[in-house]
N, C-alpha and C. Protein backbone atom coordinates (compact mmCIF):
# COMPACT_ATOMS: atom_id res chain seq x y z
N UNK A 1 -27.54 -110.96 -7.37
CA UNK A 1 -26.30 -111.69 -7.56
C UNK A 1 -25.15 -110.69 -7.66
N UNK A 2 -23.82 -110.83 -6.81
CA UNK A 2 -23.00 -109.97 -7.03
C UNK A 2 -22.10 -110.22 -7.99
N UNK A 3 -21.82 -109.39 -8.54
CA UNK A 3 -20.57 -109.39 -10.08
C UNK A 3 -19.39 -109.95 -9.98
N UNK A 4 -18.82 -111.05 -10.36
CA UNK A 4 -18.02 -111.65 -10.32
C UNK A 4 -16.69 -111.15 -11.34
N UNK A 5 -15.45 -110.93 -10.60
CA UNK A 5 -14.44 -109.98 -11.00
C UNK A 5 -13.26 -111.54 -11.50
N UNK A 6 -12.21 -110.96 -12.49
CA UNK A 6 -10.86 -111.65 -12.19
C UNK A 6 -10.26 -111.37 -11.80
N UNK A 7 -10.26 -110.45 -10.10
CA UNK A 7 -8.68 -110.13 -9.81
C UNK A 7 -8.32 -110.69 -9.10
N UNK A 8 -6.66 -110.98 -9.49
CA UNK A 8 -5.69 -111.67 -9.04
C UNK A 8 -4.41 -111.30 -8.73
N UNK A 9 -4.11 -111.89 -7.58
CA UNK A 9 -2.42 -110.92 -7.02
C UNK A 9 -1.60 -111.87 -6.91
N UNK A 10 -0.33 -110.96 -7.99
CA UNK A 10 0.60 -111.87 -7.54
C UNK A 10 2.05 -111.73 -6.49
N UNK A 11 2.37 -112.58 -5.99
CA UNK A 11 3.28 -112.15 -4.84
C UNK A 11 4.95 -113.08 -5.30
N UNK A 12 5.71 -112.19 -5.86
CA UNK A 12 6.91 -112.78 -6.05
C UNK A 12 7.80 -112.48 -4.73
N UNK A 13 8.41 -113.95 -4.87
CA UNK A 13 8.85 -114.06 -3.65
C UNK A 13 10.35 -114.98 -3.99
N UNK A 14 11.42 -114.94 -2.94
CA UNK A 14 13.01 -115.30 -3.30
C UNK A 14 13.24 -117.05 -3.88
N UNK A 15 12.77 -117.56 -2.92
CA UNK A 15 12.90 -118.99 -3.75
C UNK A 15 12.25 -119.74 -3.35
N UNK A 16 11.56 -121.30 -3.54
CA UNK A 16 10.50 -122.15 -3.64
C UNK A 16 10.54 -122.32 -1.84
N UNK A 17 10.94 -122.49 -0.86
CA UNK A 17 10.80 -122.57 0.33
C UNK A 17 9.81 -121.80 0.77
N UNK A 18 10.28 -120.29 0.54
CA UNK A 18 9.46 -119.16 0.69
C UNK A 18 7.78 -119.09 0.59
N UNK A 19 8.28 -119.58 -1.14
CA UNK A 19 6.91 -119.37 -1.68
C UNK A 19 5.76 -120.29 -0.85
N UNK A 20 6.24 -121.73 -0.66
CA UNK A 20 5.48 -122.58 0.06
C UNK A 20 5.26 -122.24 1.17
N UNK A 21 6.16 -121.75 1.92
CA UNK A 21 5.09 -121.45 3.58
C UNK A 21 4.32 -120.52 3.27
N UNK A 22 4.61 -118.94 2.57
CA UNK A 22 3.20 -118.11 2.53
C UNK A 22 2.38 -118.36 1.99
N UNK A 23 2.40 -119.46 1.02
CA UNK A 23 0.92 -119.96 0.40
C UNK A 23 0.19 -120.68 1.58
N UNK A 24 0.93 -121.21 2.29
CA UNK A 24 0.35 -122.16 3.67
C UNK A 24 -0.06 -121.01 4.19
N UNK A 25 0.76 -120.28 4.86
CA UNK A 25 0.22 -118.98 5.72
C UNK A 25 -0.66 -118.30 5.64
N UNK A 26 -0.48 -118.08 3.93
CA UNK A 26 -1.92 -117.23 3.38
C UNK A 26 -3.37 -117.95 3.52
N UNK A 27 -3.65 -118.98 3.34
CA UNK A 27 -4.64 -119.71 3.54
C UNK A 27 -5.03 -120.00 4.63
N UNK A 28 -3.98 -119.65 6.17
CA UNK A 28 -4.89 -119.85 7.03
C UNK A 28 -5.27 -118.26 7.87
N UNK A 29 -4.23 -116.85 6.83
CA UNK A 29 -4.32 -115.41 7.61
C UNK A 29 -5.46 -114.96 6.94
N UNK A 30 -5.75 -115.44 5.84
CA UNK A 30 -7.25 -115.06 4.51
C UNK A 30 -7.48 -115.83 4.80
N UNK A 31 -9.01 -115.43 4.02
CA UNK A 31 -10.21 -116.19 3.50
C UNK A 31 -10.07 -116.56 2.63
N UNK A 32 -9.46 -117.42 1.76
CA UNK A 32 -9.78 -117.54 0.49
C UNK A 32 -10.33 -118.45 0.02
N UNK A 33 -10.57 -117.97 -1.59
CA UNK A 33 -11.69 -118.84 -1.81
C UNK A 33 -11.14 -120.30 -2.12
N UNK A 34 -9.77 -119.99 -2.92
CA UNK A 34 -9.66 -121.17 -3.50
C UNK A 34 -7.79 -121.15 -2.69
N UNK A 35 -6.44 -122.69 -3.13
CA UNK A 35 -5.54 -122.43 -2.70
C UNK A 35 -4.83 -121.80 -3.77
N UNK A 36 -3.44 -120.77 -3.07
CA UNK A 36 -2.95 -120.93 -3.92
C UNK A 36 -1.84 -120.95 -4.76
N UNK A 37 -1.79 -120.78 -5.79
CA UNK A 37 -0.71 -121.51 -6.92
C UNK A 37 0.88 -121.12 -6.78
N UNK A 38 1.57 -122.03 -6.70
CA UNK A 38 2.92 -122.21 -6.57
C UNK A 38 3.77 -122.07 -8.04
N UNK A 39 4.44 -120.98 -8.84
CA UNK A 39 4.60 -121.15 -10.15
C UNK A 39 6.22 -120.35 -10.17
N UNK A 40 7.29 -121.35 -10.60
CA UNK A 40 8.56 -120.79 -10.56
C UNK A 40 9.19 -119.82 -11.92
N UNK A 41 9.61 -118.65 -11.80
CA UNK A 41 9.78 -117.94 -13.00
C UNK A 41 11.10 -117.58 -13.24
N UNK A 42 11.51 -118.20 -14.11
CA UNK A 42 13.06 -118.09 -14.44
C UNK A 42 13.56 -116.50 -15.02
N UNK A 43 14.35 -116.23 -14.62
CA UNK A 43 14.83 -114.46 -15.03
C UNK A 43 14.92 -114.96 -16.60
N UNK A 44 14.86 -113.81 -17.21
CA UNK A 44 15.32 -113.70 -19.04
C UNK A 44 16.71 -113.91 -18.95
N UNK A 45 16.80 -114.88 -19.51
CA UNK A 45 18.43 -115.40 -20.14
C UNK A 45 19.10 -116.19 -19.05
N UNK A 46 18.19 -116.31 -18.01
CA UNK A 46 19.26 -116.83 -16.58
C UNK A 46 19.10 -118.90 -16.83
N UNK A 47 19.53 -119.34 -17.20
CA UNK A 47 19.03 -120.64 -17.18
C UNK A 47 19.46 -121.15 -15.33
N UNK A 48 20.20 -121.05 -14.56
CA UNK A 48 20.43 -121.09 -12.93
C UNK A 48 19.44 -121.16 -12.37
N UNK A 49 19.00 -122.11 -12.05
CA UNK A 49 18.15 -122.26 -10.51
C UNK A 49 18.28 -121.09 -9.65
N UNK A 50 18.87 -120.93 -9.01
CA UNK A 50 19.55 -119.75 -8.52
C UNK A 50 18.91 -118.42 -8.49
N UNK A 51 18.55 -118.48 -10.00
CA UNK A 51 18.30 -117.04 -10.10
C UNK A 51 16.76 -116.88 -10.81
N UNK A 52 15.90 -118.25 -10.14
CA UNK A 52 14.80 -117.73 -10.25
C UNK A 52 14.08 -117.38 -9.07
N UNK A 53 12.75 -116.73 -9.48
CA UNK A 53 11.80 -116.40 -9.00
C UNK A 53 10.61 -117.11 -8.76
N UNK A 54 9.78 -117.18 -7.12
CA UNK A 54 9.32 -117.94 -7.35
C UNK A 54 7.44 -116.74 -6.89
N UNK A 55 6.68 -117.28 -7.74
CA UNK A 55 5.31 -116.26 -7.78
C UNK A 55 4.37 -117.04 -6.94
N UNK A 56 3.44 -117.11 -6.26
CA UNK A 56 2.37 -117.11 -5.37
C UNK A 56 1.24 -116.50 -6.18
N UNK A 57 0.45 -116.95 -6.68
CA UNK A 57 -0.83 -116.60 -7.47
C UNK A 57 -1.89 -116.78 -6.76
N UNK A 58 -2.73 -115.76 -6.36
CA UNK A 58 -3.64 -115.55 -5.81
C UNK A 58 -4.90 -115.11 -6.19
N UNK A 59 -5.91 -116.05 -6.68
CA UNK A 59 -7.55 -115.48 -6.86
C UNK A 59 -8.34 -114.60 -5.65
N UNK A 60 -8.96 -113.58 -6.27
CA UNK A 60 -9.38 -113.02 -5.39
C UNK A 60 -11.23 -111.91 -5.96
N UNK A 61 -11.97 -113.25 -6.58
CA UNK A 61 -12.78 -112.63 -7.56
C UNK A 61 -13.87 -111.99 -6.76
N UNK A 62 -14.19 -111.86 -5.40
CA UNK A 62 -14.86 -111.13 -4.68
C UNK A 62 -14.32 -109.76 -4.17
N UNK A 63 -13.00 -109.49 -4.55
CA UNK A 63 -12.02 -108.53 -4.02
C UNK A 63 -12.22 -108.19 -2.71
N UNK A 64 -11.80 -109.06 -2.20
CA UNK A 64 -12.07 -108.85 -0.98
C UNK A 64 -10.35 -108.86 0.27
N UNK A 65 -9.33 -109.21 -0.64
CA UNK A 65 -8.11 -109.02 -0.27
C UNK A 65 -7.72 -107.74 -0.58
N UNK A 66 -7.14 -107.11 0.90
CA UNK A 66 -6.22 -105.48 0.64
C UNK A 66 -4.57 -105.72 0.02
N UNK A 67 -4.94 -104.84 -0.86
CA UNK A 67 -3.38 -104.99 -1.27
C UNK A 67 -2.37 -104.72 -0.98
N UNK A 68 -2.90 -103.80 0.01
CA UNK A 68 -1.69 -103.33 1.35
C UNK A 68 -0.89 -104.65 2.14
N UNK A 69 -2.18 -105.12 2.43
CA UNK A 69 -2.26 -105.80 3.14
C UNK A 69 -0.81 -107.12 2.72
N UNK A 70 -1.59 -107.31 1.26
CA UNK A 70 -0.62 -108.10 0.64
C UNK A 70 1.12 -107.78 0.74
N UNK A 71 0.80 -106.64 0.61
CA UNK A 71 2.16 -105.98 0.03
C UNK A 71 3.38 -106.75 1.76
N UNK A 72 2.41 -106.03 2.70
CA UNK A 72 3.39 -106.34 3.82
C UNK A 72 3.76 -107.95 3.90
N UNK A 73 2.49 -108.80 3.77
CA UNK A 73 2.81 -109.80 3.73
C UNK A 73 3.75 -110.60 3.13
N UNK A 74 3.90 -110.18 2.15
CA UNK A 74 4.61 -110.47 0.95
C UNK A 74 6.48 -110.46 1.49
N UNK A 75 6.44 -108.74 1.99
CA UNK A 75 7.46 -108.36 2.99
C UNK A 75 8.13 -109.44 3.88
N UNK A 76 7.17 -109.79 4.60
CA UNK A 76 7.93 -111.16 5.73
C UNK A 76 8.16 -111.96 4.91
N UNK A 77 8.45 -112.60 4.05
CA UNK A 77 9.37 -113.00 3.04
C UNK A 77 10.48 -112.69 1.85
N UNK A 78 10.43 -111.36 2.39
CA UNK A 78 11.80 -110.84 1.84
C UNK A 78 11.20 -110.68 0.18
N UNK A 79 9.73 -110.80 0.00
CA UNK A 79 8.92 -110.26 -1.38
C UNK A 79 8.28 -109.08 -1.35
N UNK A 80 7.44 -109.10 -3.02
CA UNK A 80 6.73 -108.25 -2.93
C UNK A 80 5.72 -108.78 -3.34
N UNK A 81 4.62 -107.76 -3.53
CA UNK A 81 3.41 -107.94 -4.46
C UNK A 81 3.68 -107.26 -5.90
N UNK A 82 3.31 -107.78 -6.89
CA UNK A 82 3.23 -107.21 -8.38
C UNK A 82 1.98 -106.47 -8.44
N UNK A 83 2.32 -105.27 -9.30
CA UNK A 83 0.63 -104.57 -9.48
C UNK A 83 0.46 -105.49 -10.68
N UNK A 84 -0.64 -105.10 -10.95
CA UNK A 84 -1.49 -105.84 -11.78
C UNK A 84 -1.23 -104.72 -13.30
């Protein structure tokens, strides 16, 4: 049986439009196991729509996603990837 990990990447990205097509995208350029998560993060002190952030949460307990990989991806949306 192989060892089952929690890693997870997250990909902040400019605003909820964004985030939704590369979660679409990602699910059909990976394998993944599961979909995933759409979660909006408001800056410290910013109450503005405007000026949040929106994260892409990604399981990946076989590690089997490059983080490079991520990173560029992330890129065609004007994001990044967060290290962990």
């Amino acid at each position: 049986m192989a060892p089952v990990s929690d890693v997870r990447h997250v990909l902040v990205l400019p605003d909820r439009d964004a985030a939704e097509e590369a979660a679409q995208v990602l699910g059909e350029r990976f394998r993944l196991d599961e979909e995933p998560r759409i979660l909006r993060d408001a800056l410290a002190g910013e109450d503005d729509a405007e000026d949040a952030q929106w994260l892409v949460l990604l399981s990946d307990e076989r590690a089997l996603l490059d983080p490079g990989e991520l990173d560029e991806f992330a890129g065609e949306w004007e994001g990044w990837r967060e290290e962990p």
